[in-house]
PDB file of N, CA and C in Angstrom:
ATOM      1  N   UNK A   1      33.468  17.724 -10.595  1.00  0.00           N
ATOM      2  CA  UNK A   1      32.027  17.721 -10.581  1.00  0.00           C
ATOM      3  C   UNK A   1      31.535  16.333 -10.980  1.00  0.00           C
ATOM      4  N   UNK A   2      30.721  15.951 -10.278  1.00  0.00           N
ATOM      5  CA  UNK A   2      29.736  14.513 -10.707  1.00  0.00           C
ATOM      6  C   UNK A   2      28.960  14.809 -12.316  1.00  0.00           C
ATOM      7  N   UNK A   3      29.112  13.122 -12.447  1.00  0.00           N
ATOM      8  CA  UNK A   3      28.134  13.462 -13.423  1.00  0.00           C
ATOM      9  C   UNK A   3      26.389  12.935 -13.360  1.00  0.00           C
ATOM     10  N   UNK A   4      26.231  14.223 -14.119  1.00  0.00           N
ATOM     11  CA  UNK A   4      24.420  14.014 -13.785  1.00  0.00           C
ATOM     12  C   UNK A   4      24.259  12.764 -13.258  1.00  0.00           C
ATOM     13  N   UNK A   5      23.569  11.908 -12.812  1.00  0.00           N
ATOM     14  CA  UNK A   5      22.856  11.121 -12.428  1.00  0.00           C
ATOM     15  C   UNK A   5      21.405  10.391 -13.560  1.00  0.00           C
ATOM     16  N   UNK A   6      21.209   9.201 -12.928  1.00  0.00           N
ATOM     17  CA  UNK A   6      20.408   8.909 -14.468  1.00  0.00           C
ATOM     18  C   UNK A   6      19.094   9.435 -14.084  1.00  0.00           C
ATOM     19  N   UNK A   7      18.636  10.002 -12.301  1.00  0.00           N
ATOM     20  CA  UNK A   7      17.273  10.466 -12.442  1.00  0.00           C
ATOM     21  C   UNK A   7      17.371  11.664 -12.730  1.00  0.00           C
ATOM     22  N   UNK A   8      18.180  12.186 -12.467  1.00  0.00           N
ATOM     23  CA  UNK A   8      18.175  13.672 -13.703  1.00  0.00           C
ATOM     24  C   UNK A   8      18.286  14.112 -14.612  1.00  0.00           C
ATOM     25  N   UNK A   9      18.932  12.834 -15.306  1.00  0.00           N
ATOM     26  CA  UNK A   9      18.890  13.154 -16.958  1.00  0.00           C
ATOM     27  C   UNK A   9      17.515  12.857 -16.807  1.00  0.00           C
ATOM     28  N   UNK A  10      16.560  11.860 -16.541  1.00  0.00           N
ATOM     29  CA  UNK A  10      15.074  11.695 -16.915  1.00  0.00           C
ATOM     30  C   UNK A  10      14.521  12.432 -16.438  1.00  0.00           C
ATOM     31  N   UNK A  11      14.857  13.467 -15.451  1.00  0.00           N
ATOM     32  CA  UNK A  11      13.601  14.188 -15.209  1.00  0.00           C
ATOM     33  C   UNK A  11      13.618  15.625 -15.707  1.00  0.00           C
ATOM     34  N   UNK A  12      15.440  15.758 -16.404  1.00  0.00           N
ATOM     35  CA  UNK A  12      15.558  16.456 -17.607  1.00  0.00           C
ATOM     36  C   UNK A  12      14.276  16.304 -19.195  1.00  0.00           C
ATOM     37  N   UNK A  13      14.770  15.240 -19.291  1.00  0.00           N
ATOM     38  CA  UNK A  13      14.277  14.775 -20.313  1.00  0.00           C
ATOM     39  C   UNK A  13      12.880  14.975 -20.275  1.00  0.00           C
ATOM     40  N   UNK A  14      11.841  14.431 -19.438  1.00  0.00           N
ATOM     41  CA  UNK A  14      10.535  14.566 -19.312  1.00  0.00           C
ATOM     42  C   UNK A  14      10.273  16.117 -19.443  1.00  0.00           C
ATOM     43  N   UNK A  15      11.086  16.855 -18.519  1.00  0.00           N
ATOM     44  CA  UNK A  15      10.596  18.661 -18.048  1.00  0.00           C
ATOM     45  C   UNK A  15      10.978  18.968 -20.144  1.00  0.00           C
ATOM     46  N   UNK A  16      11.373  18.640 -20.766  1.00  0.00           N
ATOM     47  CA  UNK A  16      11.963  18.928 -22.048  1.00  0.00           C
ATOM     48  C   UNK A  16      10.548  18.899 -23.177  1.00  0.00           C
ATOM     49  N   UNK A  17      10.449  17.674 -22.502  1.00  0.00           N
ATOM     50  CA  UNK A  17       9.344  16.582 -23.352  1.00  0.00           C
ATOM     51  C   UNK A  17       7.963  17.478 -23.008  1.00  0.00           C
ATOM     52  N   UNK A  18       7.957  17.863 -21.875  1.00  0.00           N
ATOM     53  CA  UNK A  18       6.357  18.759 -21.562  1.00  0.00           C
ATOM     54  C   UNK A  18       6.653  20.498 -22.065  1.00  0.00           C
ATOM     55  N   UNK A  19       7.756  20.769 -22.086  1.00  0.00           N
ATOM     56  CA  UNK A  19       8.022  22.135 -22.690  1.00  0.00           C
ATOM     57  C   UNK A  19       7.523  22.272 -24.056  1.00  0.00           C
ATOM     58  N   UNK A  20       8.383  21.024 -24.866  1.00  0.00           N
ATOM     59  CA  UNK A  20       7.664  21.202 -26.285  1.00  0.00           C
ATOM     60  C   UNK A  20       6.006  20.538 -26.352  1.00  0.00           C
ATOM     61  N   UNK A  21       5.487  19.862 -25.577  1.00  0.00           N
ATOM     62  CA  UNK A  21       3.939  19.800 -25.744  1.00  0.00           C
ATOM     63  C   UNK A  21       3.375  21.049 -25.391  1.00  0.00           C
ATOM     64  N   UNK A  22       3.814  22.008 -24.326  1.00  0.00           N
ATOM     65  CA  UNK A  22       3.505  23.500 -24.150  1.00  0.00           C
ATOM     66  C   UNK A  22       3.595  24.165 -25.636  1.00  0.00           C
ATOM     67  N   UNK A  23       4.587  24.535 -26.104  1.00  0.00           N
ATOM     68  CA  UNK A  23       4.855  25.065 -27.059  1.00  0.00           C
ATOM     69  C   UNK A  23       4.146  24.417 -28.361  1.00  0.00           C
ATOM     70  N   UNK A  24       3.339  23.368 -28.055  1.00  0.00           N
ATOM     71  CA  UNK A  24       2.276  22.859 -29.345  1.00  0.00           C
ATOM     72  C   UNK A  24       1.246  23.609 -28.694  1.00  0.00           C
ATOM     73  N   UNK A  25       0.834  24.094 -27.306  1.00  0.00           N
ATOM     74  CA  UNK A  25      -0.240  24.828 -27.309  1.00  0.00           C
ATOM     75  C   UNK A  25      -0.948  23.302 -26.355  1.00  0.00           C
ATOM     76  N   UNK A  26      -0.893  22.693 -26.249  1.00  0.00           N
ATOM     77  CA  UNK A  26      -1.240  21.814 -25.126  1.00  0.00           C
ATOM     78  C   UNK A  26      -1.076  21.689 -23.365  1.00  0.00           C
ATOM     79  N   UNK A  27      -1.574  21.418 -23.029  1.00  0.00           N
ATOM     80  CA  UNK A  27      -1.659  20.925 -20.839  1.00  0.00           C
ATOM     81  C   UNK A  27      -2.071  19.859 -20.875  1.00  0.00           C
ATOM     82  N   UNK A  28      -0.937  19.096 -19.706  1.00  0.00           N
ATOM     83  CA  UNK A  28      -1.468  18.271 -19.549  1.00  0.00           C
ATOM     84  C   UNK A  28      -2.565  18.242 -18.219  1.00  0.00           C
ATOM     85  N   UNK A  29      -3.659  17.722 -18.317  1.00  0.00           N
ATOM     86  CA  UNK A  29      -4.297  17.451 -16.869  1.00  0.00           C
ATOM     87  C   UNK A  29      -4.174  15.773 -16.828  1.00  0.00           C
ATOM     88  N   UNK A  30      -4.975  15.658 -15.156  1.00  0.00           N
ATOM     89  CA  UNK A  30      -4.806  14.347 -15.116  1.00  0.00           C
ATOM     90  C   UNK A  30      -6.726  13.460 -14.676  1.00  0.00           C
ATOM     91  N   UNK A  31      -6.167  12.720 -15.075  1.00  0.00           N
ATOM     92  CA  UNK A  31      -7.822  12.219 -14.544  1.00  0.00           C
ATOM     93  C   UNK A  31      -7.946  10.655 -14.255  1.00  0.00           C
ATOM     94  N   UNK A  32      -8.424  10.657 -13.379  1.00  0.00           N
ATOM     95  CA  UNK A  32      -9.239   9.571 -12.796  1.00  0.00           C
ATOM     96  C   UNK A  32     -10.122   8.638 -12.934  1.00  0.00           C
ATOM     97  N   UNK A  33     -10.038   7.369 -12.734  1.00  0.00           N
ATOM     98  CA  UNK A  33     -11.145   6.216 -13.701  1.00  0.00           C
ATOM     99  C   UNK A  33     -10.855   5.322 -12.731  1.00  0.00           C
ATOM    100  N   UNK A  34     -12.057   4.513 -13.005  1.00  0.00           N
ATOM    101  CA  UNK A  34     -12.310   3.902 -11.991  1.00  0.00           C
ATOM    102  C   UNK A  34     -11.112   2.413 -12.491  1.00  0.00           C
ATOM    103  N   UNK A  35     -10.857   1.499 -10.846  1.00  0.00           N
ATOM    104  CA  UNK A  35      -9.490   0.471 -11.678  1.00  0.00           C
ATOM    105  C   UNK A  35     -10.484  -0.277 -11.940  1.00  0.00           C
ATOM    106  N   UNK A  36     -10.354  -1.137 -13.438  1.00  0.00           N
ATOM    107  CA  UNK A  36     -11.365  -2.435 -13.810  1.00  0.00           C
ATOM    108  C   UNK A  36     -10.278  -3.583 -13.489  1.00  0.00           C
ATOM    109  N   UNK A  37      -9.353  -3.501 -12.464  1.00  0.00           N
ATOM    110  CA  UNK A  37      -8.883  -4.630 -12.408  1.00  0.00           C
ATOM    111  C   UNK A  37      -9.765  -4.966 -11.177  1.00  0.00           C
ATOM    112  N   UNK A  38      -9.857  -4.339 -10.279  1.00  0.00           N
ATOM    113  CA  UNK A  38     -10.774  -4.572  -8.941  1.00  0.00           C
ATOM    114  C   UNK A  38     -11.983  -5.583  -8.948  1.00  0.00           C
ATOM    115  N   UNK A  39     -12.614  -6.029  -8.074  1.00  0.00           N
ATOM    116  CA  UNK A  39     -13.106  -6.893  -7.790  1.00  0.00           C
ATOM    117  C   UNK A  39     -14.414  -6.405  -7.685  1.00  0.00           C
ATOM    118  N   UNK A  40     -14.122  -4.810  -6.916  1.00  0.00           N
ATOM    119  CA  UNK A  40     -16.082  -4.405  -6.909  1.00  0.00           C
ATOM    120  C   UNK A  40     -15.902  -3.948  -8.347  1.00  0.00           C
ATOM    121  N   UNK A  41     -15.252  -3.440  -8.828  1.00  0.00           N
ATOM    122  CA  UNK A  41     -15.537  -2.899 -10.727  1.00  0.00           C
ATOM    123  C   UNK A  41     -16.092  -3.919 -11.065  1.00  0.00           C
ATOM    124  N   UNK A  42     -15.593  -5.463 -10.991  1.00  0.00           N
ATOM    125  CA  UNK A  42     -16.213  -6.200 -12.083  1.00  0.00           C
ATOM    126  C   UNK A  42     -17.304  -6.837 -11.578  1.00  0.00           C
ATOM    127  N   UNK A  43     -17.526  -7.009  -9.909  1.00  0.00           N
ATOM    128  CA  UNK A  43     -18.853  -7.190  -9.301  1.00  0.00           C
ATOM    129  C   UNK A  43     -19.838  -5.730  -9.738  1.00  0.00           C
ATOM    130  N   UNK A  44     -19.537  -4.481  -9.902  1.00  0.00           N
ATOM    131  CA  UNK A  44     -20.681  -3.417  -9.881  1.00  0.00           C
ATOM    132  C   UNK A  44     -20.984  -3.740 -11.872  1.00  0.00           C
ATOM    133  N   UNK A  45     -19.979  -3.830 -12.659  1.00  0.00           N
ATOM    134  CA  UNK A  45     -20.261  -3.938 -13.799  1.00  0.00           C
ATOM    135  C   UNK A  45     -21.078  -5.272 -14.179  1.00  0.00           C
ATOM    136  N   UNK A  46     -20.711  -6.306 -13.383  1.00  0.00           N
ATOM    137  CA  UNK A  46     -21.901  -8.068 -13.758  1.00  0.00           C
ATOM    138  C   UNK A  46     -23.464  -7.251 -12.826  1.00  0.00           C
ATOM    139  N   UNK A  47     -23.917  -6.333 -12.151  1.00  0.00           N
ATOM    140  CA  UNK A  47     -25.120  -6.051 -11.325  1.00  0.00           C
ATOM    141  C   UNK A  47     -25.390  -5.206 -12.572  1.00  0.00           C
ATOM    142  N   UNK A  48     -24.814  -4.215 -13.056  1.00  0.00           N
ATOM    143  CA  UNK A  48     -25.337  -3.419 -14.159  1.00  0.00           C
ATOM    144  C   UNK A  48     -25.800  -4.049 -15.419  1.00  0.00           C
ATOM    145  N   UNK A  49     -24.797  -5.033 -16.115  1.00  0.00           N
ATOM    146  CA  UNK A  49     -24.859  -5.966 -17.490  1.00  0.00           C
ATOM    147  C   UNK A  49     -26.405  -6.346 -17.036  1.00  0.00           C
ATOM    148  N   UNK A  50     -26.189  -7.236 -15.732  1.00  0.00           N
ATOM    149  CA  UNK A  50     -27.715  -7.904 -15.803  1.00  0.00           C
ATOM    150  C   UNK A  50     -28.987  -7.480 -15.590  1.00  0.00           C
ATOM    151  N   UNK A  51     -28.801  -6.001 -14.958  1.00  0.00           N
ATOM    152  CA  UNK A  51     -29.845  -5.037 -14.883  1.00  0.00           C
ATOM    153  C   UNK A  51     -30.447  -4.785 -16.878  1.00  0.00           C
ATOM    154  N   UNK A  52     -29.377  -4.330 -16.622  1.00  0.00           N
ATOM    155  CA  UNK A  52     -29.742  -3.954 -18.643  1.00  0.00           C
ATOM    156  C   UNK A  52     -30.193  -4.696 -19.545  1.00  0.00           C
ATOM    157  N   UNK A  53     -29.664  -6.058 -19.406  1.00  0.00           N
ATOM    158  CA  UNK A  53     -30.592  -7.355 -19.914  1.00  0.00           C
ATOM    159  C   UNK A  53     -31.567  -7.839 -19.490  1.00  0.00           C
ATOM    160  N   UNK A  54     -31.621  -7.644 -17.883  1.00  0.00           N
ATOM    161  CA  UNK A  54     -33.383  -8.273 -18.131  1.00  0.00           C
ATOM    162  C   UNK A  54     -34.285  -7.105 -17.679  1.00  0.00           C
ATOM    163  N   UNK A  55     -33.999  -5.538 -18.580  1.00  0.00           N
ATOM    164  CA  UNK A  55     -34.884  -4.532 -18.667  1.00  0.00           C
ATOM    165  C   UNK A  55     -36.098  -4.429 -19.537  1.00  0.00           C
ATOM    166  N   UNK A  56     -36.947  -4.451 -19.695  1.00  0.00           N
ATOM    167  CA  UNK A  56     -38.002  -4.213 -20.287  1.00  0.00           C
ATOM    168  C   UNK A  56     -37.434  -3.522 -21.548  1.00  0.00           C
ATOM    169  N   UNK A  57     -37.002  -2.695 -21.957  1.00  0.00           N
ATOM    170  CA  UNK A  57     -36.335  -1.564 -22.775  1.00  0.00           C
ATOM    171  C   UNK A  57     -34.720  -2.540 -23.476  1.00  0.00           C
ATOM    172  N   UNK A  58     -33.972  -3.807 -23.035  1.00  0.00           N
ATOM    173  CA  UNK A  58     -33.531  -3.986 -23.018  1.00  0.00           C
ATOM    174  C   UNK A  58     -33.206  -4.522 -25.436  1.00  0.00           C
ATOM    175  N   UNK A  59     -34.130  -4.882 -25.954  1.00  0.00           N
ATOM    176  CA  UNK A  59     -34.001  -5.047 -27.165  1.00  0.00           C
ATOM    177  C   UNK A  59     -34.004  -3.506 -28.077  1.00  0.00           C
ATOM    178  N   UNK A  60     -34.493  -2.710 -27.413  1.00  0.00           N
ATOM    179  CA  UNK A  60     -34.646  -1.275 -27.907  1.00  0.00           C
ATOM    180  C   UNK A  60     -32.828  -0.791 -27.157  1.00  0.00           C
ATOM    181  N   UNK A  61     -32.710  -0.555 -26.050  1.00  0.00           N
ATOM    182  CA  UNK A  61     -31.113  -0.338 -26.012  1.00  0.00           C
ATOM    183  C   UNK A  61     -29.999  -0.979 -27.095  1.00  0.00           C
ATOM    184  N   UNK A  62     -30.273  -2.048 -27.315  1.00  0.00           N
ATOM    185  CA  UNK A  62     -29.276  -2.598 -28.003  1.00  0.00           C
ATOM    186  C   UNK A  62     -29.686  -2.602 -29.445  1.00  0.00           C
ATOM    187  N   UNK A  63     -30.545  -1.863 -29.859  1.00  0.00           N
ATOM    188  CA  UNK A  63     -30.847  -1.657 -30.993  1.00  0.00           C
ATOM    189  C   UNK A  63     -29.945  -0.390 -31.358  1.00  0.00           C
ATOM    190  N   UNK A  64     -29.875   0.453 -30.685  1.00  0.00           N
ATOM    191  CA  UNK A  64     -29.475   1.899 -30.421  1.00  0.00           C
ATOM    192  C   UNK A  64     -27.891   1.612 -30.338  1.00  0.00           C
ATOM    193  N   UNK A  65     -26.813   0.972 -29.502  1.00  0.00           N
ATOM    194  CA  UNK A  65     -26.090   0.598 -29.377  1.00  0.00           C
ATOM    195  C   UNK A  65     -25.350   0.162 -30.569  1.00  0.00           C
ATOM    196  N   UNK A  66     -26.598  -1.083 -31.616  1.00  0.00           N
ATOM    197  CA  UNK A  66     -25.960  -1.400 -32.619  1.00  0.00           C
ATOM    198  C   UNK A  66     -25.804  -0.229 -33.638  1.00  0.00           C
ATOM    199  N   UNK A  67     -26.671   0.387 -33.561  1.00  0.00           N
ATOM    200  CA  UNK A  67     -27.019   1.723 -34.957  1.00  0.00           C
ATOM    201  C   UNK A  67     -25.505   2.847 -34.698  1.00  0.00           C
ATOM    202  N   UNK A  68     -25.283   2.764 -33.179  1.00  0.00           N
ATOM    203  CA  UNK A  68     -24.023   3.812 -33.037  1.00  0.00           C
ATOM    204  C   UNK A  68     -22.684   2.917 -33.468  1.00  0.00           C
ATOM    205  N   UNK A  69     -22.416   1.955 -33.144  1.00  0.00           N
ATOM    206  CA  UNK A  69     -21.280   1.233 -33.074  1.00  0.00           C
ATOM    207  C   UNK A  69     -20.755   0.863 -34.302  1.00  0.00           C
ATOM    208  N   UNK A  70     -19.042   1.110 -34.313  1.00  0.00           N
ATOM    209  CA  UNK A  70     -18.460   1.031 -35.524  1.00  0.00           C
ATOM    210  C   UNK A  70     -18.145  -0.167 -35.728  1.00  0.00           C
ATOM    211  N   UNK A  71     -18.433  -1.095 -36.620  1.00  0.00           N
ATOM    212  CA  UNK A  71     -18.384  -2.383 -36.626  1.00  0.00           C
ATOM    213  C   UNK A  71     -17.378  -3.086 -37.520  1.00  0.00           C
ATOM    214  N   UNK A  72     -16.547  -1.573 -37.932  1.00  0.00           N
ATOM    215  CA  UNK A  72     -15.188  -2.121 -39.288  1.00  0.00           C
ATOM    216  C   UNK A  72     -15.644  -2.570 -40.119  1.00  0.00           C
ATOM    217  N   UNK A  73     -15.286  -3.583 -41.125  1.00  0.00           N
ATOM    218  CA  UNK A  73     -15.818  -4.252 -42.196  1.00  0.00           C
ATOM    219  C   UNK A  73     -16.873  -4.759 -42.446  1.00  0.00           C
ATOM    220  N   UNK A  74     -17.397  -5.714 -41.067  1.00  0.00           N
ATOM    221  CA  UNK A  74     -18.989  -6.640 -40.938  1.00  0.00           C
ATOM    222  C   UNK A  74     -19.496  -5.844 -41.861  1.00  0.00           C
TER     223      UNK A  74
END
């Protein structure tokens, strides 16, 4: 008889690895986000930044922003 192979020990290993996250009472799902390496991400995110800064409302947002945000030590 052969021996296992190394993608079956890993896909041993993984099916092992999700049994005991089952048995913590966990699932995994999967989800989707947009890539920020992309080119329209960081073109749609510079149209948004500058929307938000030159908003009328724009010193009141970032007032709000600062009051939520954890700032560590500062």
């Amino acid at each position: 008889m052969a021996a296992p192979s190394r993608k079956n020990s890993s896909a041993a290993k993984v099916q092992a690895h999700r049994e005991r996250l089952r048995a913590q009472g966990l699932r995994p799902i999967q989800i989707w986000v947009p890539d920020t390496r992309s080119q329209q991400f960081a073109g749609q995110a510079h149209r948004q930044s500058l929307a938000v800064a030159r908003s009328s409302l724009a010193d009141r947002d970032q007032d709000f922003i600062d009051a939520v945000s954890d700032l560590g030590d500062q």
